[in-house]
Protein backbone atom coordinates (compact mmCIF):
# COMPACT_ATOMS: atom_id res chain seq x y z
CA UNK A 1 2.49 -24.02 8.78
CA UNK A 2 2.71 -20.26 9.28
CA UNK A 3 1.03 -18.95 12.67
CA UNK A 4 1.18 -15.25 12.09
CA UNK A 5 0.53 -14.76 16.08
CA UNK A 6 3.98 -16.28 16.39
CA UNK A 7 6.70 -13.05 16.71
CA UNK A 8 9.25 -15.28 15.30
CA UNK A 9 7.70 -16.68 12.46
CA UNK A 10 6.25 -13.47 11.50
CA UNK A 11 9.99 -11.94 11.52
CA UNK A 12 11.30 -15.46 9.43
CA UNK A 13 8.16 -15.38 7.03
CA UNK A 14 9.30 -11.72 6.52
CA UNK A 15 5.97 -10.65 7.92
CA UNK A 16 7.83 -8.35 9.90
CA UNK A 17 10.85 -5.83 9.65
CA UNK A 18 13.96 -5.82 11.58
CA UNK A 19 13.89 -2.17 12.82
CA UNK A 20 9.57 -1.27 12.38
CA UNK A 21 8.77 2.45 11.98
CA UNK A 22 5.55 4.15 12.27
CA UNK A 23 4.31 6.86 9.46
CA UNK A 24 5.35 9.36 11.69
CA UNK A 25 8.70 8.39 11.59
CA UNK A 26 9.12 7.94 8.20
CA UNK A 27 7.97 11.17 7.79
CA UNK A 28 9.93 12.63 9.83
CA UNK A 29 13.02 11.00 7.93
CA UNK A 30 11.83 12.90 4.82
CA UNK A 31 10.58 9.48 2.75
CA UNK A 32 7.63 10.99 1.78
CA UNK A 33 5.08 14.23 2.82
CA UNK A 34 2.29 14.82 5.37
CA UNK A 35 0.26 15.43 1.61
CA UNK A 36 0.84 12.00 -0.11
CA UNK A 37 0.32 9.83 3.07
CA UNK A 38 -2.85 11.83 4.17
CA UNK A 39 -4.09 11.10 0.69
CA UNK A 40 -3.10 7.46 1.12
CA UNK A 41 -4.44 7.21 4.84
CA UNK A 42 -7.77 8.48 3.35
CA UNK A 43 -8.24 6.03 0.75
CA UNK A 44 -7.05 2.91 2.73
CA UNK A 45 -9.92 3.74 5.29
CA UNK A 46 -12.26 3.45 2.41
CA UNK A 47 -11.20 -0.05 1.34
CA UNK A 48 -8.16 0.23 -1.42
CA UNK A 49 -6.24 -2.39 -2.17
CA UNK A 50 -2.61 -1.55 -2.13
CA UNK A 51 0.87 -2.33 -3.22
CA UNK A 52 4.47 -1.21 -2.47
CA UNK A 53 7.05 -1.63 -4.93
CA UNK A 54 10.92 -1.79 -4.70
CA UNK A 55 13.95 -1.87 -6.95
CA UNK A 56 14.40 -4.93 -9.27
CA UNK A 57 18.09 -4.74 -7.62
CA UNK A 58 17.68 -6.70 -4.59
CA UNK A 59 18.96 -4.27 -1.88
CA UNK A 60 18.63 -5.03 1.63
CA UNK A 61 16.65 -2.97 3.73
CA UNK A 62 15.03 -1.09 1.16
CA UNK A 63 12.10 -0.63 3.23
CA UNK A 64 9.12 -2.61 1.59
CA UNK A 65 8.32 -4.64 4.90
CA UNK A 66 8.50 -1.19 6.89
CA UNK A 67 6.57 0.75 4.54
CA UNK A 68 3.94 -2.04 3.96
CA UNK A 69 3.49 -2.35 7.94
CA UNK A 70 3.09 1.38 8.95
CA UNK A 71 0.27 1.86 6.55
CA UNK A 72 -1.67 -1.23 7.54
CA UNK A 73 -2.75 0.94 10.62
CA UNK A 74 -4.63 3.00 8.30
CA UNK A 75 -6.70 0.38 7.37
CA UNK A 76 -10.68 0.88 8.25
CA UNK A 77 -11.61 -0.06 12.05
CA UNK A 78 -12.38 -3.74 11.80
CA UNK A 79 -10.10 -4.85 9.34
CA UNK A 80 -9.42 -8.74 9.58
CA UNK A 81 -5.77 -9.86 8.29
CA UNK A 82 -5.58 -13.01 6.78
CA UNK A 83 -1.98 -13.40 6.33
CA UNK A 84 -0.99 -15.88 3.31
CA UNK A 85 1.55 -18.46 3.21
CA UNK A 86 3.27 -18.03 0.26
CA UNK A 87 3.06 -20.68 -2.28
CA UNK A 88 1.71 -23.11 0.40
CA UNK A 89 -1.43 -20.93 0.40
CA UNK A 90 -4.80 -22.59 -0.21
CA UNK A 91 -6.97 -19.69 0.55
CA UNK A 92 -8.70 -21.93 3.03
CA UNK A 93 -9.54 -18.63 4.65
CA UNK A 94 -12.32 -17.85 2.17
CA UNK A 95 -14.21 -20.96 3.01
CA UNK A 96 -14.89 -19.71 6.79
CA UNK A 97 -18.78 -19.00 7.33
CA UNK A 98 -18.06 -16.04 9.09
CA UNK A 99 -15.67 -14.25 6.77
CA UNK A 100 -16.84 -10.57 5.36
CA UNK A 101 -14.51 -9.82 2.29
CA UNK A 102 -15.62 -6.12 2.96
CA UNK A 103 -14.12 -6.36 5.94
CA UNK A 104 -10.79 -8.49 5.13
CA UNK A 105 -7.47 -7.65 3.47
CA UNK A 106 -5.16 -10.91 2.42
CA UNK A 107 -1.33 -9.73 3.70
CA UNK A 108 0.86 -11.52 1.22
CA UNK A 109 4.79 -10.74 2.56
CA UNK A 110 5.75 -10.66 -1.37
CA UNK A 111 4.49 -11.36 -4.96
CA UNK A 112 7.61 -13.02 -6.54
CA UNK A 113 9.62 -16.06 -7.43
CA UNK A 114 12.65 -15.75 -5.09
CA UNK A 115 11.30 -18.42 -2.15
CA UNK A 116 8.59 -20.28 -1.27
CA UNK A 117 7.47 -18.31 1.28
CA UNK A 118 6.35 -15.55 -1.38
CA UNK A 119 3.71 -16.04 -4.55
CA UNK A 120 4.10 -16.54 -7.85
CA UNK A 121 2.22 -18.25 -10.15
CA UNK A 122 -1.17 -19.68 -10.32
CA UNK A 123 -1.18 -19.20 -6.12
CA UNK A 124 0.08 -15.59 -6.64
CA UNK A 125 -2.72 -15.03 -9.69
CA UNK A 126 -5.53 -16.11 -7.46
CA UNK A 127 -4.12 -13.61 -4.92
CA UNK A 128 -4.12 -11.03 -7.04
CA UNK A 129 -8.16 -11.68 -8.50
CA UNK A 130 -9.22 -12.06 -4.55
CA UNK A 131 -10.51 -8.26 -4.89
CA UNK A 132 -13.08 -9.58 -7.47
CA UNK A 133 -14.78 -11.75 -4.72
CA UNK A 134 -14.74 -8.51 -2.33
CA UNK A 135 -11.60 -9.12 -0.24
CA UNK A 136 -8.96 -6.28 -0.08
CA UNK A 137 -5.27 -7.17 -0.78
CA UNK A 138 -2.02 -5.67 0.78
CA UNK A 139 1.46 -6.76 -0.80
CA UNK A 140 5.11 -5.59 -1.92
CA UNK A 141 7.19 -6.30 -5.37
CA UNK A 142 10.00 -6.44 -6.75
CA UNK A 143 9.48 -3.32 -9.74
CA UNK A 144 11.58 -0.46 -10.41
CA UNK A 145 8.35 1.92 -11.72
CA UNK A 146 4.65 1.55 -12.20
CA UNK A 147 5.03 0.50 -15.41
CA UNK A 148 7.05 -2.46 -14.46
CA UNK A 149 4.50 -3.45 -11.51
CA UNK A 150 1.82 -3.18 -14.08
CA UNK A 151 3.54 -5.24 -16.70
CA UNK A 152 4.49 -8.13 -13.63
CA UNK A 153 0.65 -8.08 -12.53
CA UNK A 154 -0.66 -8.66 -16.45
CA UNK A 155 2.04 -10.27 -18.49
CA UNK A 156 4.17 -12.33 -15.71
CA UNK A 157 1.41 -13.16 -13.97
CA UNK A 158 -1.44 -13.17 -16.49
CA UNK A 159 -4.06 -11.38 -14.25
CA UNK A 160 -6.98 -10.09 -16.98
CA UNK A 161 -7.29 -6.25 -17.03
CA UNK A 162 -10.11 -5.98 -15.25
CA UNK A 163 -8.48 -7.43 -11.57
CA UNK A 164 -5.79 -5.44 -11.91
CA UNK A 165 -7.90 -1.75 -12.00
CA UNK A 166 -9.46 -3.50 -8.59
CA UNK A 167 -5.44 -3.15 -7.07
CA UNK A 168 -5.74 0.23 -6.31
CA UNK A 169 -2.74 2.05 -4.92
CA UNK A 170 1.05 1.48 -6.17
CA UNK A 171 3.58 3.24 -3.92
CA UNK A 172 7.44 2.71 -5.93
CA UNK A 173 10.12 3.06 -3.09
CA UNK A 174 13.71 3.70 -3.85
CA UNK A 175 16.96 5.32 -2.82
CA UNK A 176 18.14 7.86 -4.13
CA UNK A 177 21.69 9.84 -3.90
CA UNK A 178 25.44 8.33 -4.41
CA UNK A 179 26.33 9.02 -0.19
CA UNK A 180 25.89 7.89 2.88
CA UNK A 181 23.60 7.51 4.95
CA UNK A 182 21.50 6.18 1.97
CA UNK A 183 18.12 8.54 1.73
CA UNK A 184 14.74 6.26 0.98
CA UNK A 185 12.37 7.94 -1.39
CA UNK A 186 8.56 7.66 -2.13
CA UNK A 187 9.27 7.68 -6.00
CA UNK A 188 5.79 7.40 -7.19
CA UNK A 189 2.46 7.37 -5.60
CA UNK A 190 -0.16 6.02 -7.74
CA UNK A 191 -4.10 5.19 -8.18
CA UNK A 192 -4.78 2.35 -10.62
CA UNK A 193 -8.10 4.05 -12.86
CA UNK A 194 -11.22 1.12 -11.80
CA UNK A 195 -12.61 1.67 -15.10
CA UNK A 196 -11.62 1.27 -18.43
CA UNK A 197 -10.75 3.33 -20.61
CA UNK A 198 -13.34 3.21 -23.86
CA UNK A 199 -10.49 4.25 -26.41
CA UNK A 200 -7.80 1.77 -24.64
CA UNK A 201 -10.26 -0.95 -23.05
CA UNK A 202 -7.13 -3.33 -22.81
CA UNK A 203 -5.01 -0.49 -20.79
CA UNK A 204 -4.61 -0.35 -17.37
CA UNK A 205 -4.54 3.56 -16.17
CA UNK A 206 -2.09 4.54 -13.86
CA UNK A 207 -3.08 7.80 -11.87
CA UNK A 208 -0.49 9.86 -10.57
CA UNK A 209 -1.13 10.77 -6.82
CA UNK A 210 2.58 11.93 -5.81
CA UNK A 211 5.42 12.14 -7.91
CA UNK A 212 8.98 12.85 -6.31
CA UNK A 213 10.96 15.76 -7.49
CA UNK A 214 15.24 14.85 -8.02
CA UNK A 215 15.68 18.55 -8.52
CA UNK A 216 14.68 20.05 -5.08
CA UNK A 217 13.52 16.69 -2.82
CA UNK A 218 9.80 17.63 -2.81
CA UNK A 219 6.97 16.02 -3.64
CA UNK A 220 4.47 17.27 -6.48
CA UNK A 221 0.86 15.77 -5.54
CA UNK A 222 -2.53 15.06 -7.35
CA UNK A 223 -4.49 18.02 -8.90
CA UNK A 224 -7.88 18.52 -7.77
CA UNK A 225 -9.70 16.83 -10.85
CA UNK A 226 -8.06 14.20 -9.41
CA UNK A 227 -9.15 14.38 -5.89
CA UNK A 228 -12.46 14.98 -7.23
CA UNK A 229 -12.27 11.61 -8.99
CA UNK A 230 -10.98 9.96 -5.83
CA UNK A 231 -14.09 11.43 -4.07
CA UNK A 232 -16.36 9.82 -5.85
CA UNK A 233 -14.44 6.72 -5.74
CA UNK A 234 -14.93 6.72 -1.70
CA UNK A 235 -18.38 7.56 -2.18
CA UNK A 236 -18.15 11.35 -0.16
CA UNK A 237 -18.49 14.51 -2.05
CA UNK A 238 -15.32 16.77 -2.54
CA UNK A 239 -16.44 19.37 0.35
CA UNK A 240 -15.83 15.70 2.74
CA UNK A 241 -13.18 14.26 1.16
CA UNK A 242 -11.13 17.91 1.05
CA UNK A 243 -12.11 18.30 4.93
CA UNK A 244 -11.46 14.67 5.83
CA UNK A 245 -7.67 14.87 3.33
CA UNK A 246 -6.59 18.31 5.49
CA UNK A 247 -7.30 17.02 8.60
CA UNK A 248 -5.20 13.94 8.37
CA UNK A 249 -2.52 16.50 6.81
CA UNK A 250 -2.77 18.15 9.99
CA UNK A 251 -2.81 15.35 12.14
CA UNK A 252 0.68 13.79 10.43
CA UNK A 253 2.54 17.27 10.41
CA UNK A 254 1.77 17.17 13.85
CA UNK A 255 3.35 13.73 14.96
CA UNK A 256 5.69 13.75 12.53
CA UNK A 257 7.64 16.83 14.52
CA UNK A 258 11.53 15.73 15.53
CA UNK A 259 12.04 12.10 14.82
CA UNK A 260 8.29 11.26 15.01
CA UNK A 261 6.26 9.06 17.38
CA UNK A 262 5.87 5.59 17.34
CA UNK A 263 3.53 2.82 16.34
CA UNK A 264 1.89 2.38 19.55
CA UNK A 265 1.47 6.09 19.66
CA UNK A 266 0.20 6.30 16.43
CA UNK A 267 -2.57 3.65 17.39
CA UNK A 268 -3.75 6.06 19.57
CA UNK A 269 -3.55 9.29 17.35
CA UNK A 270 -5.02 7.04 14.45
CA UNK A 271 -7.97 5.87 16.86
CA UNK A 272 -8.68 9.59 18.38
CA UNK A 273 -9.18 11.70 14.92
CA UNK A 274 -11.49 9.03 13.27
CA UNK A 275 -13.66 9.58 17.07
CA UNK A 276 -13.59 13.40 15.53
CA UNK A 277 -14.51 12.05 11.90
């Protein structure tokens, strides 16, 4: 069975990627803005669930794994990982008397079909409800657009409405351009709305939080009815929330400079602004 303190099997369960990059770094390689992962940082320290998405077309090296990894170290001080094992998973976690689900996100390597080692299914549909108990989740697809992920999550995998608006962020990766080197691109950033909508009860909400721009490689972000929104969702008011959002803007523009710093670096940067917080 899968021992996730095993280097190894981590790297063979595709736990972990080939070539690991910290946020700085993949920053600093133009991926995505100091804006969109601030706002990201921010709400992963006040519990969201996430997923990252990449192209139906399976292309090596797209950059779920790495993408998925750097942003775990945004998760709140405390975090537990309970690392699944695909579809030999029996959530035998949950059972433990000292578990906090407040305090636990379930790392699943992939939600799909193509091996054993990822979910699908029944296994992969009891994944997905987990944030209905309290647990946090932290996966990648296969999906092209936010549409696609949402369509997967309730019609391929038959998760009710309501667990899916508990999944909270959807990042769509891609690459863009027809030369090489190949450029990687944070597509779409979005928030899934936790409440339903009274005119479309059965419709999941996607909220845009950063949207890529073909035209001039920028990133358009989230307007501040938005943030506002997201505020309340972390329980701080929008004076906090706008203070606590700049600051980790700062911070990443800062360590983001030249090719970036590393992971262990980024620990340490990570672990010295929330002292400040």
């Amino acid at each position: 069975m899968f021992d996730p303190r095993d280097p190894y099997e981590r790297y063979w369960w595709h736990y972990d990627s080939r070539r690991p990059l910290s946020m700085a770094q993949i920053i600093a390689l133009k991926s995505v803005d100091t804006e969109t992962v601030a706002l990201i940082w921010l709400l992963l320290e006040h519990g969201a669930s996430l997923t990252v998405a990449g192209p139906t077309d399976p292309q090596p090296g797209i950059g779920k794994t790495t993408t998925l990894n750097a942003l775990l170290q945004f998760l709140p001080e405390g975090t537990a990982l309970a690392y699944m094992s695909g579809m030999y998973e029996n959530f035998a976690f949950t059972q433990l008397p000292d578990i906090d689900p407040a305090k636990t996100y379930a790392l699943c390597n992939e939600v799909s079909d193509h091996l054993p080692i990822y979910m699908w299914g029944r296994v992969a549909r009891r994944y997905l409800t987990l944030p209905a108990k309290g647990y946090h989740i932290a996966t990648s697809v296969h999906a092209d657009t936010i549409d696609d992920v949402i369509y997967m999550y309730q019609h391929d995998l038959r998760v009710p409405v309501q667990d899916i608006r508990r999944l909270g962020l959807v990042i769509n990766i891609g690459v863009v351009g027809r030369v090489y080197p190949l450029r990687r691109r944070w597509l779409t950033t979005h928030f899934l709305q936790p409440h339903a909508d009274p005119k479309r009860p059965d419709v999941v909400i996607p909220i845009p939080l950063s949207l890529w721009n073909k035209f001039d490689d920028t990133f358009e972000h989230a307007d501040s009815s938005i943030l506002d929104d997201l505020a309340n969702w972390s329980g701080m008011t929008g004076s906090e929330f706008s203070t606590a959002l700049q600051r980790r803007i700062d911070c990443l523009e800062e360590v983001s400079q030249g090719q970036g710093i590393d992971m262990n670096e980024m620990y340490s940067v990570i672990e010295e602004l929330r002292k400040g917080d």
